[in-house]
N, C-alpha and C. Protein backbone atom coordinates (compact mmCIF):
# COMPACT_ATOMS: atom_id res chain seq x y z
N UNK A 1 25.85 35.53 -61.75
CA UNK A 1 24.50 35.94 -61.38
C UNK A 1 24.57 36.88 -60.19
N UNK A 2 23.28 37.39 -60.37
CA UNK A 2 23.97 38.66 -58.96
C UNK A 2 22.18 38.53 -58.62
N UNK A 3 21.72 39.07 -56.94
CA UNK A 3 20.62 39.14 -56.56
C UNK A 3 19.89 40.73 -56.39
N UNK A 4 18.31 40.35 -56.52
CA UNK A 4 17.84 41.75 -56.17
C UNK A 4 16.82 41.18 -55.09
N UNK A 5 16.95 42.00 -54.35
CA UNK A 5 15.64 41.92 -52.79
C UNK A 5 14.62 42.92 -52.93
N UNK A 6 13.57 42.34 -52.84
CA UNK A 6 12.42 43.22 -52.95
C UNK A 6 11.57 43.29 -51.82
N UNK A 7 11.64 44.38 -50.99
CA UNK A 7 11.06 44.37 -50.01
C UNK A 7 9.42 44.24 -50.25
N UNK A 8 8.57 43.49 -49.30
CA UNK A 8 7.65 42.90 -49.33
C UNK A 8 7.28 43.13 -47.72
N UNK A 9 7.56 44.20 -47.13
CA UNK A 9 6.65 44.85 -45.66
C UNK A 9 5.74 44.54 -45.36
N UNK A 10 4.71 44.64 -46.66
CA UNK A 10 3.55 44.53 -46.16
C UNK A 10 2.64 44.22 -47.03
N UNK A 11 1.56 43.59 -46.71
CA UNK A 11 0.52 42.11 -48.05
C UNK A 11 -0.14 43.66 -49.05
N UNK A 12 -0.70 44.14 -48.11
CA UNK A 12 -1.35 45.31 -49.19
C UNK A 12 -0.52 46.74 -49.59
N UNK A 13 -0.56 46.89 -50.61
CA UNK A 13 1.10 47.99 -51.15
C UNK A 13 -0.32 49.11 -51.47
N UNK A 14 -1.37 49.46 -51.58
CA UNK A 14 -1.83 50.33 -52.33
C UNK A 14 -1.13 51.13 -52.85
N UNK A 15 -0.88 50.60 -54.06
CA UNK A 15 -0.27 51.32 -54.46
C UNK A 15 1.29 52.05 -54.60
N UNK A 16 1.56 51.73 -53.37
CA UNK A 16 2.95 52.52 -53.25
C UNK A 16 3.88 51.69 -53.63
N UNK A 17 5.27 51.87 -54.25
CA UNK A 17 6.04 51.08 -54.52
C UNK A 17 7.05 50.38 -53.55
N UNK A 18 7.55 49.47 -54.06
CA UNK A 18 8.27 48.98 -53.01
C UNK A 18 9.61 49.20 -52.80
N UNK A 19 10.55 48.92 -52.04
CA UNK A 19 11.77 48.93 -52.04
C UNK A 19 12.33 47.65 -52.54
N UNK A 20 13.65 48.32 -53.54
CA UNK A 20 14.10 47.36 -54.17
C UNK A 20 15.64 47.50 -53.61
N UNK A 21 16.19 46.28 -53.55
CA UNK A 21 17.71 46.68 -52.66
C UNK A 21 18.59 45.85 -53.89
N UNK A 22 19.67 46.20 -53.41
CA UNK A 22 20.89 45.22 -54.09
C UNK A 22 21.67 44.21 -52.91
N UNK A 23 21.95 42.88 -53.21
CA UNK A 23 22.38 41.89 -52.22
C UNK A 23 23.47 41.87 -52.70
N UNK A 24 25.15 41.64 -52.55
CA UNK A 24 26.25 41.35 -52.72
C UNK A 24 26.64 40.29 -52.67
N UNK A 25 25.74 39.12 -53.59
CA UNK A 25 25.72 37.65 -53.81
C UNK A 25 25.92 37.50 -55.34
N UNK A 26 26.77 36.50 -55.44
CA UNK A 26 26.99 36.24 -56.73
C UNK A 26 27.21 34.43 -56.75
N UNK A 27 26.52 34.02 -58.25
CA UNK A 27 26.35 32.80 -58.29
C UNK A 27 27.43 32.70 -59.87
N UNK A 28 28.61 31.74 -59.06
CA UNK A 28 29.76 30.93 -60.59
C UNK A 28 29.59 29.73 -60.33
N UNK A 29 29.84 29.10 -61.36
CA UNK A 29 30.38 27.61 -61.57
C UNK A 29 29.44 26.92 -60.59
N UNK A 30 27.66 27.40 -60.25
CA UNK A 30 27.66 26.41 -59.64
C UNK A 30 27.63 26.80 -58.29
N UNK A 31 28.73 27.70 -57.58
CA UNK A 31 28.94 28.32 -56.51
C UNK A 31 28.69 29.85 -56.12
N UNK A 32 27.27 29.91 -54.83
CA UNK A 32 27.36 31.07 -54.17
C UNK A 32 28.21 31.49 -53.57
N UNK A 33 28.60 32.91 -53.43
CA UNK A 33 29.51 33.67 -53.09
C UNK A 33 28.90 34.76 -52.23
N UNK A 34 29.10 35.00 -51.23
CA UNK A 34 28.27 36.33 -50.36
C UNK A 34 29.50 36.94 -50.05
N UNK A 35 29.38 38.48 -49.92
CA UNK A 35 30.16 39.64 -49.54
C UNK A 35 29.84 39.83 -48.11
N UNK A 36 29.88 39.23 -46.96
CA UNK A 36 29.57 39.02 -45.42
C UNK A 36 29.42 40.51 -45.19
N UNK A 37 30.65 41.18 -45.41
CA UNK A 37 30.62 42.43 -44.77
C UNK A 37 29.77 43.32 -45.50
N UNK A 38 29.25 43.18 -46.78
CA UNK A 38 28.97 44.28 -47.31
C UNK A 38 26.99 43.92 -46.95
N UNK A 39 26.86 42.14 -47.15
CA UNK A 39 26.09 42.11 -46.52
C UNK A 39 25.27 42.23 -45.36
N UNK A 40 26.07 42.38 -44.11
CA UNK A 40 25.80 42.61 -43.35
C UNK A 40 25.58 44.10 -42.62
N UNK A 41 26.20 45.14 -43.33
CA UNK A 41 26.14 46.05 -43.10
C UNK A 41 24.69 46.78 -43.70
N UNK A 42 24.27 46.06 -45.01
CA UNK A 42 23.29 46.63 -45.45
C UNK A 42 22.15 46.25 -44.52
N UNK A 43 21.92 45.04 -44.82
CA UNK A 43 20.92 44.10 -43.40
C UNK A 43 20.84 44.83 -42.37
N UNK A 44 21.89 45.42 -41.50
CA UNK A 44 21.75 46.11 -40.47
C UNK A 44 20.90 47.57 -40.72
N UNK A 45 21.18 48.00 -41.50
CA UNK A 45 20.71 49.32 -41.78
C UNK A 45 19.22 48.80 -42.24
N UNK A 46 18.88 48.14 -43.17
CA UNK A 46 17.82 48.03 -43.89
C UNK A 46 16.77 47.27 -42.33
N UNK A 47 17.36 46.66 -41.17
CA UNK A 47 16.46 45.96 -39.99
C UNK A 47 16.31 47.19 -39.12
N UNK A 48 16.91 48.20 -39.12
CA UNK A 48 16.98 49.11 -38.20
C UNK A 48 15.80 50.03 -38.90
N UNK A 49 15.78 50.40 -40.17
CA UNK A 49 14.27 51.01 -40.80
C UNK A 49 13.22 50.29 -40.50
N UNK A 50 13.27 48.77 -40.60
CA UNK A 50 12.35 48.07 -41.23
C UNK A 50 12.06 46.75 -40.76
N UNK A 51 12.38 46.96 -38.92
CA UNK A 51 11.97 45.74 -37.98
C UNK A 51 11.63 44.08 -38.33
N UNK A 52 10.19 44.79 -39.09
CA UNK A 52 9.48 43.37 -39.15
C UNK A 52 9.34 42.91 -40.84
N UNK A 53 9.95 43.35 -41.52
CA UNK A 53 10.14 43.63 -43.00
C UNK A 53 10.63 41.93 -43.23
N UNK A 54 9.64 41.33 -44.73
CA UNK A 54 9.86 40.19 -45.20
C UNK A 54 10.94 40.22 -46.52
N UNK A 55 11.38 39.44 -46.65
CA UNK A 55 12.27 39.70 -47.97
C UNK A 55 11.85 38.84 -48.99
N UNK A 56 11.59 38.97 -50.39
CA UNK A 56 11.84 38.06 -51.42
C UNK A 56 13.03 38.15 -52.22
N UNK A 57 13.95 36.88 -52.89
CA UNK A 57 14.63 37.55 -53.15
C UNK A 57 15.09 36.62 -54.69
N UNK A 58 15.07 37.20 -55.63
CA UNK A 58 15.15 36.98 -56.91
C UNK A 58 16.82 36.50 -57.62
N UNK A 59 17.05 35.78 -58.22
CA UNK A 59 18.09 35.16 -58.71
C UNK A 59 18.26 35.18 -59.79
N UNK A 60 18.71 35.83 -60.32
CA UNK A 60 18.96 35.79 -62.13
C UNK A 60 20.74 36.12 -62.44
């Protein structure tokens, strides 16, 4: 299984679309797996745009 993050900034979107990211999480046997570095590097970049930015984040 692998994750998608959907940024969720802000309650009213009129309209505009949102940002959709890719997370470097993967779900086997049962067991999550995170890519630290790859996660963290994105996180950094994506907090430095996007301060106060909420995340949802989808599992399939």
């Amino acid at each position: 299984m692998q994750t998608i993050i959907l940024d969720t900034e802000t309650h009213t979107l009129n309209g505009l679309p949102i940002e959709i990211a890719y997370a470097p999480i993967e779900i086997e046997s049962g067991k999550l797996s995170l890519d630290k570095k790859k996660f963290l590097i994105s996180y950094t970049k994506s907090v430095n745009r996007y301060p106060l930015q909420q995340w949802l984040f989808i599992i399939f």
